[in-house]
C-alpha atoms as a PDB file:
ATOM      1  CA  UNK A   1       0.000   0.000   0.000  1.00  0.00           C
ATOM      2  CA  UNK A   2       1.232   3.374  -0.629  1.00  0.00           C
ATOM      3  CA  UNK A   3       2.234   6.177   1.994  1.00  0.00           C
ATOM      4  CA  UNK A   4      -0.252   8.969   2.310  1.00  0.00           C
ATOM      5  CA  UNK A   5       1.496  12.218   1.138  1.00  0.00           C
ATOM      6  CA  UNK A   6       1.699  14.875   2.759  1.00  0.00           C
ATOM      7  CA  UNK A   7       1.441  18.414   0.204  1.00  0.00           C
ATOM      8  CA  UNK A   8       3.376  21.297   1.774  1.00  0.00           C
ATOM      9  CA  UNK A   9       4.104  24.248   1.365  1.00  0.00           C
ATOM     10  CA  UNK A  10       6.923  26.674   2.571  1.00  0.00           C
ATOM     11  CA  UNK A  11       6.895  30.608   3.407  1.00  0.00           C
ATOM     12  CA  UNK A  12       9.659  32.114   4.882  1.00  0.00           C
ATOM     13  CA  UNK A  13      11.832  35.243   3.026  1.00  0.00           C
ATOM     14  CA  UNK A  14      15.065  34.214   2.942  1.00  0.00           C
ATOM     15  CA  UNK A  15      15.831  31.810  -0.394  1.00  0.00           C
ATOM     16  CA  UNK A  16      18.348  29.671   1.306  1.00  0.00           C
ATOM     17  CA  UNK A  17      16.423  28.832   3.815  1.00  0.00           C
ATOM     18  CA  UNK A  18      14.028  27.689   1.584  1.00  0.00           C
ATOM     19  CA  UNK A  19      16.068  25.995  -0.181  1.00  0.00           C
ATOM     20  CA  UNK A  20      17.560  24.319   3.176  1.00  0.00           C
ATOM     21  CA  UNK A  21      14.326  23.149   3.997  1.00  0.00           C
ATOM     22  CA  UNK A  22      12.852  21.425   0.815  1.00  0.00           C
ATOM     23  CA  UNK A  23      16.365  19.727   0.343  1.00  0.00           C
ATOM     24  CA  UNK A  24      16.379  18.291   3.780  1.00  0.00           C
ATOM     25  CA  UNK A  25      12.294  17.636   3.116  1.00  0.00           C
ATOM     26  CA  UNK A  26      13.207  15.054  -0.397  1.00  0.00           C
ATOM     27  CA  UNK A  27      14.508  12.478   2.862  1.00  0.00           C
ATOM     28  CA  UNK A  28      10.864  12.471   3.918  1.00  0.00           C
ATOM     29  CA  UNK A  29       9.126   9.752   1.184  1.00  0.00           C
ATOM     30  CA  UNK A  30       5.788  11.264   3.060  1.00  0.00           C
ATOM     31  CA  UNK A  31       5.960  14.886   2.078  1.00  0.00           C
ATOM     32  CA  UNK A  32       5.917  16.561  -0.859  1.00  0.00           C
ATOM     33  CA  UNK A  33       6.994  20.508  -1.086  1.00  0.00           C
ATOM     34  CA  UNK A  34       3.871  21.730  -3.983  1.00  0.00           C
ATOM     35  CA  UNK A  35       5.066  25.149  -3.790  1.00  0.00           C
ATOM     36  CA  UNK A  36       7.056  27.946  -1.640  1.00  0.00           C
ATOM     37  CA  UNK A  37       6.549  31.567  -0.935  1.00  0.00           C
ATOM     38  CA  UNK A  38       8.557  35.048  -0.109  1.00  0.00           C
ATOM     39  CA  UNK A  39       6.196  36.994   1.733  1.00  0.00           C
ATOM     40  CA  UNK A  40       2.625  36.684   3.391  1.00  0.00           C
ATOM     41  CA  UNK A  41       0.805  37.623   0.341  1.00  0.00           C
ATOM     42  CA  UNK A  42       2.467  35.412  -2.176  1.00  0.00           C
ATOM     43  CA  UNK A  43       1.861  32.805   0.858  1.00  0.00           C
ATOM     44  CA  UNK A  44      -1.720  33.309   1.116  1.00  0.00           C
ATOM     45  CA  UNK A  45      -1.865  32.980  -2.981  1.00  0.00           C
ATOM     46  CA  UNK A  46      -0.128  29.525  -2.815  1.00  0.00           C
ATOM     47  CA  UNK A  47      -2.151  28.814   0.030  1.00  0.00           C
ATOM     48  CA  UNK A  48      -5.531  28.780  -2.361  1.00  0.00           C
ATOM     49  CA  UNK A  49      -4.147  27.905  -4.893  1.00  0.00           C
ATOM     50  CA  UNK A  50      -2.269  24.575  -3.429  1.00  0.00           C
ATOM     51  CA  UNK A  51      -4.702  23.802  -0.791  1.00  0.00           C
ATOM     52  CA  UNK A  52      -2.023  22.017   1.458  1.00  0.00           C
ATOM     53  CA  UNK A  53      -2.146  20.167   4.218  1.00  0.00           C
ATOM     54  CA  UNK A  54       0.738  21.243   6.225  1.00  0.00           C
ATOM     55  CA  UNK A  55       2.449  24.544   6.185  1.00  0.00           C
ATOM     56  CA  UNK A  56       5.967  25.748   6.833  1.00  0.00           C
ATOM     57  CA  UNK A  57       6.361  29.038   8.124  1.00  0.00           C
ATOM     58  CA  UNK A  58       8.342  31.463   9.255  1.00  0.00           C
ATOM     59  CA  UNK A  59       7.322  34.133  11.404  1.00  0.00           C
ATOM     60  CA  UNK A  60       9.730  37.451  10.910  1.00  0.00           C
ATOM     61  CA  UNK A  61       8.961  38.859   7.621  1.00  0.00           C
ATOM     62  CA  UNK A  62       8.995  41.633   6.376  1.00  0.00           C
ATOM     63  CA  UNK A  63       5.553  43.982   5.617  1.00  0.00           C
ATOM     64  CA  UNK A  64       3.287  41.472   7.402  1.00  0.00           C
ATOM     65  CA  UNK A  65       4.484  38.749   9.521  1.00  0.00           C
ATOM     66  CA  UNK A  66       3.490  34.910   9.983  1.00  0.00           C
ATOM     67  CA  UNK A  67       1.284  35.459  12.837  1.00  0.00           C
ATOM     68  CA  UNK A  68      -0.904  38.185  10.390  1.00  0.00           C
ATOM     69  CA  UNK A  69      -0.810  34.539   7.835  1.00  0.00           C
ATOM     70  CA  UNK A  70      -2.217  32.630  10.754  1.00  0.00           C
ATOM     71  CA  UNK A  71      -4.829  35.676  11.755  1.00  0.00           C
ATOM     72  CA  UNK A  72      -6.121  35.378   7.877  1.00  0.00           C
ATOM     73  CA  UNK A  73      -6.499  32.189   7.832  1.00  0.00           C
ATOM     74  CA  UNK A  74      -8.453  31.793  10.805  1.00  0.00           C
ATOM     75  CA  UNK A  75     -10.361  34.454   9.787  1.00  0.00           C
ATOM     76  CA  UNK A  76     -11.131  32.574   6.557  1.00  0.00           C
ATOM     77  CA  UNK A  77     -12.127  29.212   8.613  1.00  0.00           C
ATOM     78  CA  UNK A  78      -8.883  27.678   6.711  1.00  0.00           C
ATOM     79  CA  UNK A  79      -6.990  25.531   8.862  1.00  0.00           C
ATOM     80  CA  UNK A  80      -4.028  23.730   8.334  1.00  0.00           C
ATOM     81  CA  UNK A  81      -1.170  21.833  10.053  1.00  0.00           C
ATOM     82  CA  UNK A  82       1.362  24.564  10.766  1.00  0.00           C
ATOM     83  CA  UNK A  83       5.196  23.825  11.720  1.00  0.00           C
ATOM     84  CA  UNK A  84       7.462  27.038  12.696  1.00  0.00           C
ATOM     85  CA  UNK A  85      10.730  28.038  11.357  1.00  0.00           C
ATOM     86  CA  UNK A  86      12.144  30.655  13.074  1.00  0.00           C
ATOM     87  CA  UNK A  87      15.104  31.691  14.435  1.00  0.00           C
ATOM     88  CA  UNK A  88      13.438  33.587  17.210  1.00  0.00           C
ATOM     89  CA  UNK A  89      12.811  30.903  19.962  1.00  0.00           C
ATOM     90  CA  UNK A  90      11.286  33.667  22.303  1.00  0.00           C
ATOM     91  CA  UNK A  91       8.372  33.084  19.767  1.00  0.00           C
ATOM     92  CA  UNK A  92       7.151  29.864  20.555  1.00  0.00           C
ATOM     93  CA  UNK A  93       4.297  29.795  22.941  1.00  0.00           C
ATOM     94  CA  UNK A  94       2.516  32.780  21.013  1.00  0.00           C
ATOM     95  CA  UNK A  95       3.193  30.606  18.083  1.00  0.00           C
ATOM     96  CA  UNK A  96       1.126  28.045  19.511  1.00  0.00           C
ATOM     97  CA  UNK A  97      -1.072  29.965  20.637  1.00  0.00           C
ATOM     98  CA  UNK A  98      -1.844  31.460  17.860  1.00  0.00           C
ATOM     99  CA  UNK A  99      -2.220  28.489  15.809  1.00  0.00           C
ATOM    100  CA  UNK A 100      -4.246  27.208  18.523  1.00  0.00           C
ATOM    101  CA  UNK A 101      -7.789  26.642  16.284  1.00  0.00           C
ATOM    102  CA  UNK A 102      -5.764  25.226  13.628  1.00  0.00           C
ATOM    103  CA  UNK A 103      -5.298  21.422  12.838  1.00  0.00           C
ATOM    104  CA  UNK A 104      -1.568  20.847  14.331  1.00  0.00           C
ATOM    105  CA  UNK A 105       0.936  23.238  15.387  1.00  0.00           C
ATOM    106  CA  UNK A 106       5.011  22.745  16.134  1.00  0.00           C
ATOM    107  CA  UNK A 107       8.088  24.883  15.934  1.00  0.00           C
ATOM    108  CA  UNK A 108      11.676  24.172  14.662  1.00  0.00           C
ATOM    109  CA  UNK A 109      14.297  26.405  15.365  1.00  0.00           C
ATOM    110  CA  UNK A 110      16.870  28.047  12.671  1.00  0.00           C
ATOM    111  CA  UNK A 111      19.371  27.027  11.752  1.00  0.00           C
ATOM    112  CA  UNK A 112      17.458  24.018  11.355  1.00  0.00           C
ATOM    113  CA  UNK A 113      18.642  20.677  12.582  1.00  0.00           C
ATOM    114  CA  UNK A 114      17.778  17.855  10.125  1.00  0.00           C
ATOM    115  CA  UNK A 115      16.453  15.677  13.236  1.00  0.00           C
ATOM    116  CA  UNK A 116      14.410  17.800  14.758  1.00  0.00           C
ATOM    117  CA  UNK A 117      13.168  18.742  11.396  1.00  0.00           C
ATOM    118  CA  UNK A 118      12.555  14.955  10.793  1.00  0.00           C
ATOM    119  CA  UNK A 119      11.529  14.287  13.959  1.00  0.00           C
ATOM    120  CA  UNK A 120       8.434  17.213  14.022  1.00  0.00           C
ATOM    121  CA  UNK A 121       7.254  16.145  10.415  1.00  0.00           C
ATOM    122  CA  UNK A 122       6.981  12.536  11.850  1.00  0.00           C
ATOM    123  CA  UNK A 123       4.629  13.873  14.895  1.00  0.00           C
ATOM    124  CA  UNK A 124       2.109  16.009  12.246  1.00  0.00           C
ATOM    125  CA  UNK A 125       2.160  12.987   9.790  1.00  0.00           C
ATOM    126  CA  UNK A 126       1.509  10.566  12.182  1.00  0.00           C
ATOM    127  CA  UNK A 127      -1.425  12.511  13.903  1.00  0.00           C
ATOM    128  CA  UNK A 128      -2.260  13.413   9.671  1.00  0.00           C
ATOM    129  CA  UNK A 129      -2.314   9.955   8.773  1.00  0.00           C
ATOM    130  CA  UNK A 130      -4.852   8.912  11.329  1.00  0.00           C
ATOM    131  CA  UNK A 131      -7.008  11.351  10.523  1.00  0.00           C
ATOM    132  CA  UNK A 132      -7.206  10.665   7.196  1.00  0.00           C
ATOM    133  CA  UNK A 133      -7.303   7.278   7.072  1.00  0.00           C
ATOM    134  CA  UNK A 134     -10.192   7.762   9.562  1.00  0.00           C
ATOM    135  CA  UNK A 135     -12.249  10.340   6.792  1.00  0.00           C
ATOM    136  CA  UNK A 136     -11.537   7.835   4.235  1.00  0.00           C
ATOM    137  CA  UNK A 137     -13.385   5.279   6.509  1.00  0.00           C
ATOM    138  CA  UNK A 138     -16.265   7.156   7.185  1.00  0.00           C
ATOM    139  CA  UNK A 139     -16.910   8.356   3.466  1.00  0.00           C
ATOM    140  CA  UNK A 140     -16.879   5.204   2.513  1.00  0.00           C
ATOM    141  CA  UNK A 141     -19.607   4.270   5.085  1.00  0.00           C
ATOM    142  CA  UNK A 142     -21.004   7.112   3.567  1.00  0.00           C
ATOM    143  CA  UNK A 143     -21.052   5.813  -0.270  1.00  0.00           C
ATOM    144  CA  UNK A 144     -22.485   2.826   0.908  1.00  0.00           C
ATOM    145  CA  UNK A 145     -25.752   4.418   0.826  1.00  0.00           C
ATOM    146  CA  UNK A 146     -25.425   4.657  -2.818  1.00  0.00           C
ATOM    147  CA  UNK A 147     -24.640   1.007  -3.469  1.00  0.00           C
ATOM    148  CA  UNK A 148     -27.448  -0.212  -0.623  1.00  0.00           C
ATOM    149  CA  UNK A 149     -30.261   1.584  -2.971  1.00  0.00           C
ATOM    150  CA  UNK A 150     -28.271   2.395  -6.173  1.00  0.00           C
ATOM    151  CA  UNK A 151     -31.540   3.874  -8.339  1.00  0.00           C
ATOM    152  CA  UNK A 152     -33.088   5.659  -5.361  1.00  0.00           C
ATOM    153  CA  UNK A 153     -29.961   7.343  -5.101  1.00  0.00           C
ATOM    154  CA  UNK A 154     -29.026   8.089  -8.906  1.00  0.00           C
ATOM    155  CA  UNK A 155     -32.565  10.246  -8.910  1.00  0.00           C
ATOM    156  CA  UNK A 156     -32.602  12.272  -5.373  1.00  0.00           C
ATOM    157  CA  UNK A 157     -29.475  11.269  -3.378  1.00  0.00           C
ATOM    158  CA  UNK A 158     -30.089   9.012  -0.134  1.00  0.00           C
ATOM    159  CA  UNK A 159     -32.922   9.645   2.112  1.00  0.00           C
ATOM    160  CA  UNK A 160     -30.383   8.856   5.104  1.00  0.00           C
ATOM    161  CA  UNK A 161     -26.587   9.289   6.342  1.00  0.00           C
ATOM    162  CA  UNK A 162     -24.990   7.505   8.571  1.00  0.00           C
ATOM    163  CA  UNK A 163     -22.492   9.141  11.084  1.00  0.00           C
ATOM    164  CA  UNK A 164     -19.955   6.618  13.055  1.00  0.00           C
ATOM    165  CA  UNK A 165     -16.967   6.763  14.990  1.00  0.00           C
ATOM    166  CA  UNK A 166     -15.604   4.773  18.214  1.00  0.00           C
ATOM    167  CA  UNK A 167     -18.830   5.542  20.908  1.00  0.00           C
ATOM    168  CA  UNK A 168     -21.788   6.094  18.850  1.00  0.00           C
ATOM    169  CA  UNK A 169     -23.442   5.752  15.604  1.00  0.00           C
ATOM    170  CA  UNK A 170     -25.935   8.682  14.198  1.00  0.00           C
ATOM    171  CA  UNK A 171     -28.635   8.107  10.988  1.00  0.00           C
ATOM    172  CA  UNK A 172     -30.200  11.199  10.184  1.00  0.00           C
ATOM    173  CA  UNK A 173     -32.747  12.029   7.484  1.00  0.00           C
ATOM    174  CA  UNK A 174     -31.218  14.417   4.448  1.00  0.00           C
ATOM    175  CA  UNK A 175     -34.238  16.471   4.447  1.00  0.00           C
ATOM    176  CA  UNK A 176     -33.755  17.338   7.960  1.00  0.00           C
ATOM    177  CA  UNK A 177     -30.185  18.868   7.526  1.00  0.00           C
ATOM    178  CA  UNK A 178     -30.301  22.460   7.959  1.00  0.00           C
ATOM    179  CA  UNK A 179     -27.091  23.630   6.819  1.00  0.00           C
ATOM    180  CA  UNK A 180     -23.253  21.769   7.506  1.00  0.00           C
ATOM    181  CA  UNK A 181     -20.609  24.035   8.585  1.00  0.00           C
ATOM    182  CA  UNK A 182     -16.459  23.378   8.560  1.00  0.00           C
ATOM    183  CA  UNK A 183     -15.205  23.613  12.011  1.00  0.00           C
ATOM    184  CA  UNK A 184     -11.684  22.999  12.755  1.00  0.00           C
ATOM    185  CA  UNK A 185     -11.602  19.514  11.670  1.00  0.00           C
ATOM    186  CA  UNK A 186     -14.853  18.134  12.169  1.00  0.00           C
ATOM    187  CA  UNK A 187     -18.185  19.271  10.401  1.00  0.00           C
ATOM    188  CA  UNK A 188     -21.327  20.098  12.588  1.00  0.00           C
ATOM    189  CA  UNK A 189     -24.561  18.953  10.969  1.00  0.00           C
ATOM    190  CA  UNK A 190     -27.578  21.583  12.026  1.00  0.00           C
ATOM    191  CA  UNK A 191     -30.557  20.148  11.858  1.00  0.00           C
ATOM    192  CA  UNK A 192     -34.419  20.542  12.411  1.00  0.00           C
ATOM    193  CA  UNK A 193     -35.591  17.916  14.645  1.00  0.00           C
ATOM    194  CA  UNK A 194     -31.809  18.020  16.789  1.00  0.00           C
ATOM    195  CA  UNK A 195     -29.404  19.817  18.098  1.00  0.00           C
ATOM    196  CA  UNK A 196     -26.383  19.771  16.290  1.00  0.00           C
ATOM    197  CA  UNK A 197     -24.479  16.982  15.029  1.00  0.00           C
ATOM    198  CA  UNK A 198     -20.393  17.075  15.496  1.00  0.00           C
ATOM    199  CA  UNK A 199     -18.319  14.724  12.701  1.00  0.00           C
ATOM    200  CA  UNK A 200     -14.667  14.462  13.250  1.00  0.00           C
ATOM    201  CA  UNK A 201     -12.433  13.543  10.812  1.00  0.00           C
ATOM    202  CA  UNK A 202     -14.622  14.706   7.703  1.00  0.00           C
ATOM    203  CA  UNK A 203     -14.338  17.255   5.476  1.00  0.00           C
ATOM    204  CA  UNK A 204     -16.994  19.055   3.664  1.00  0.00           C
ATOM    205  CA  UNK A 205     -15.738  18.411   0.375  1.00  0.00           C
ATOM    206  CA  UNK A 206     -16.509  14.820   1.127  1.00  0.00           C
ATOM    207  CA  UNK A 207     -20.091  15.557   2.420  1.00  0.00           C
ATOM    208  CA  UNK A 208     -20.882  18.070  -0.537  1.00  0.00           C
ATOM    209  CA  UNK A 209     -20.714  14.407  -2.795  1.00  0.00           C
ATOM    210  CA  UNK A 210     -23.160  12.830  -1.109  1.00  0.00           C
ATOM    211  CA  UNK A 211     -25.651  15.347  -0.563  1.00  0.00           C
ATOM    212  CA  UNK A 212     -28.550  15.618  -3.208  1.00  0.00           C
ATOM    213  CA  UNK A 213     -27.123  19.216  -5.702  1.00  0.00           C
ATOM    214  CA  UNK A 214     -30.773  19.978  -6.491  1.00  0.00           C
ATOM    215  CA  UNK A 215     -31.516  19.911  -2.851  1.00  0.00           C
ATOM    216  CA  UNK A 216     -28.483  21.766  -1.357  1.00  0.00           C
ATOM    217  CA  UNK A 217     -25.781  24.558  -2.117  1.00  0.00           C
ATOM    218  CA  UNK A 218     -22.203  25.217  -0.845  1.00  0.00           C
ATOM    219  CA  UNK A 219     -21.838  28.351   0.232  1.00  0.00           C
ATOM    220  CA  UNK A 220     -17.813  29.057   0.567  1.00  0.00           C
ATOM    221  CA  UNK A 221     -15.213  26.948   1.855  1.00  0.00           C
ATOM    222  CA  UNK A 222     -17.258  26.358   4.990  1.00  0.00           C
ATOM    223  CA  UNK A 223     -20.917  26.015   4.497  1.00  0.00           C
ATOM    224  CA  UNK A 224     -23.663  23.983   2.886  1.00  0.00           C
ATOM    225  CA  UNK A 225     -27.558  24.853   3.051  1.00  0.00           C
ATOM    226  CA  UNK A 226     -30.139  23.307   2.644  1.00  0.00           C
ATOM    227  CA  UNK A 227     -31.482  25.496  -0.504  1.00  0.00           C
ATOM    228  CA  UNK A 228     -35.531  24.565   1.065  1.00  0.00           C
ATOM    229  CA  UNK A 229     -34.585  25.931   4.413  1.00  0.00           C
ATOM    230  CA  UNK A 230     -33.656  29.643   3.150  1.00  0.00           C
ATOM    231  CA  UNK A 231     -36.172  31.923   4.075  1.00  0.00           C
ATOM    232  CA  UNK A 232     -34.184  35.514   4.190  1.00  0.00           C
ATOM    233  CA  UNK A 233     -31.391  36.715   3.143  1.00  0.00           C
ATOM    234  CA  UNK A 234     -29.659  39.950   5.027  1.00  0.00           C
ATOM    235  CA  UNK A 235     -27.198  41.967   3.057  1.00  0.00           C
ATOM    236  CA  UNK A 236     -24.658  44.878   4.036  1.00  0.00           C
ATOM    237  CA  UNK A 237     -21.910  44.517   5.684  1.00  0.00           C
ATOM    238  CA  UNK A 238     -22.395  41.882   7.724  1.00  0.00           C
ATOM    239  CA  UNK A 239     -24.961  39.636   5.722  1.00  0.00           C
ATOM    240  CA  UNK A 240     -26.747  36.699   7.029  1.00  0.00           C
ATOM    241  CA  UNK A 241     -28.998  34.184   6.324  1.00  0.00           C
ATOM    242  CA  UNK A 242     -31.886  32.659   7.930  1.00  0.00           C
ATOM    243  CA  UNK A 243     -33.118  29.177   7.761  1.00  0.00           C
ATOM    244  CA  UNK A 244     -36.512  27.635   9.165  1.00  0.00           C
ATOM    245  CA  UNK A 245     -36.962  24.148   8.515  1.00  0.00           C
ATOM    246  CA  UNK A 246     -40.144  22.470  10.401  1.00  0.00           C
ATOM    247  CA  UNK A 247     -40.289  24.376  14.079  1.00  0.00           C
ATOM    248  CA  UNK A 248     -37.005  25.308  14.108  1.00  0.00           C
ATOM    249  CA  UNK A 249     -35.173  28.750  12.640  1.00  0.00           C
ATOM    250  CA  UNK A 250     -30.893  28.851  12.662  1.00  0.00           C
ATOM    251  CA  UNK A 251     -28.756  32.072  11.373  1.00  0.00           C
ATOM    252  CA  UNK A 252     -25.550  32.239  10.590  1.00  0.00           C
ATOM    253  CA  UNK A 253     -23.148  34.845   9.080  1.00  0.00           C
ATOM    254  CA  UNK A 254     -21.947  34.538   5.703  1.00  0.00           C
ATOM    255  CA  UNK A 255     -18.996  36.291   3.805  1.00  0.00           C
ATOM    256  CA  UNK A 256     -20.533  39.148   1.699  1.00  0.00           C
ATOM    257  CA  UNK A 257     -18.705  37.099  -1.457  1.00  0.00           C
ATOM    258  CA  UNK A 258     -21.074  34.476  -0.993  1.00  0.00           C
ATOM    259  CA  UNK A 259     -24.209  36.371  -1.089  1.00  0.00           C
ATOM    260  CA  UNK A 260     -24.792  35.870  -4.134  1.00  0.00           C
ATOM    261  CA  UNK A 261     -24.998  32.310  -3.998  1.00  0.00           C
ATOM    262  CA  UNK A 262     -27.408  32.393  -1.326  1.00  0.00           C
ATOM    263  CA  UNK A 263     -29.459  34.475  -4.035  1.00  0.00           C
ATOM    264  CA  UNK A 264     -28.795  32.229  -6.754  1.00  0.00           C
ATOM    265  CA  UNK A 265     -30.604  29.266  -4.810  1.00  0.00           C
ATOM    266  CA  UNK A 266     -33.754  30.779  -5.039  1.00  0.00           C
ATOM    267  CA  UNK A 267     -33.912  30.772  -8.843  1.00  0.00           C
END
């Protein structure tokens, strides 16, 4: 079986250390270096554009530092595995702390050592490798639905989804999903008849698949609603959108870039 690979990316100013790093990174079979960056906005570019899954990053730059990469990215409801290379040790608990909502955080100090390097690539991946071995489980318990009722499915989607990890198993009815938000790394399922529904280890590109298009939109990189349950839309500066599905009404906030999705649904 093959090694899950790990797509990286590195942002730090100075080219030889850039250089340093993805040379000492071809020793790691697991990773592969997809792009690198000189300053925060080239990072945040390479950051959409790559969509990687663990990021290298140095904090000192100049213009806008690491930390205002981290702030943007939180802000966005991206998160990513973050490792730290900086030569400014002093750094490292606001480091953590500020990468605190995102999926895993270390730090390496410059000039790098090869086994520490090594050594804090082999903690993410491991941690990584669970998880996603542990999504690819559960959307395949997911597809299942398909193959259980394969024509049902081909004209409306499945009527349920089943949610399962180590203490409990969840079925709930696709017409009672509300909307499906990205949080950290789990997705929370809002529904009418319950209170919300946490899923670890799932992404909601994986959950878009299997829910019915006609019947729901994705709204972003975090959201999808139920296209039935939108019953006002707020604009200005700080749009939301209100749902009411059965005896139950949920808002949330939406980016003002995405407001015209939400108006698209109701064509």
């Amino acid at each position: 079986m093959n090694p899950l690979i790990v797509k990286s990316v590195i942002i730090d100013d100075e080219l030889p250390v850039r250089r340093t790093l993805r040379s000492m990174l071809t020793s790691l079979p697991e990773v592969s270096v997809v792009g690198e960056a000189s300053n925060v906005t080239e990072g945040l570019d390479l950051i959409t554009e790559q969509k990687p899954d663990l990021i290298f990053l140095d904090i000192k730059m100049p213009i806008r530092s690491g930390f205002e990469l981290l702030d943007e990215l939180t802000l966005q409801q991206q998160f990513y595995g973050v490792i730290f290379v900086s030569g400014y040790p002093d750094d490292a608990l606001t480091a953590v702390q500020k990468a605190a909502p995102h999926l895993h955080s270390d730090f390496v100090v410059k000039p790098i050592d090869p086994l520490i390097l090594k050594e804090k690539f082999r903690l993410f991946y491991n941690k990584w490798r669970a998880d996603k071995e542990h999504e690819i489980e559960l959307t395949a318990q997911l597809e299942k639905v398909f193959s259980q009722n394969p024509e049902s499915a081909a004209l409306s989607g499945p009527r349920f989804l089943t949610f399962q990890n180590s203490v409990a198993l969840h079925r709930i009815e696709v017409a009672d999903i509300m909307y499906c938000e990205s949080a950290n790394k789990q997705i929370n399922v809002y529904c009418s008849r319950q209170e919300h529904l946490n899923v670890p280890n799932l992404t909601l590109d994986s959950l878009e698949k299997l829910l019915p298009a006609d019947h729901f939109i994705r709204i972003g990189k975090s959201h999808i609603l139920n296209k039935g349950a939108i019953s006002y839309l707020e604009k200005g500066a700080r749009p939301k959108c209100r749902l009411v599905l059965g005896n139950r009404i949920r808002e949330l906030l939406i980016y003002a870039s995405n407001v015209w999705k939400v108006e698209e649904s109701y064509l």
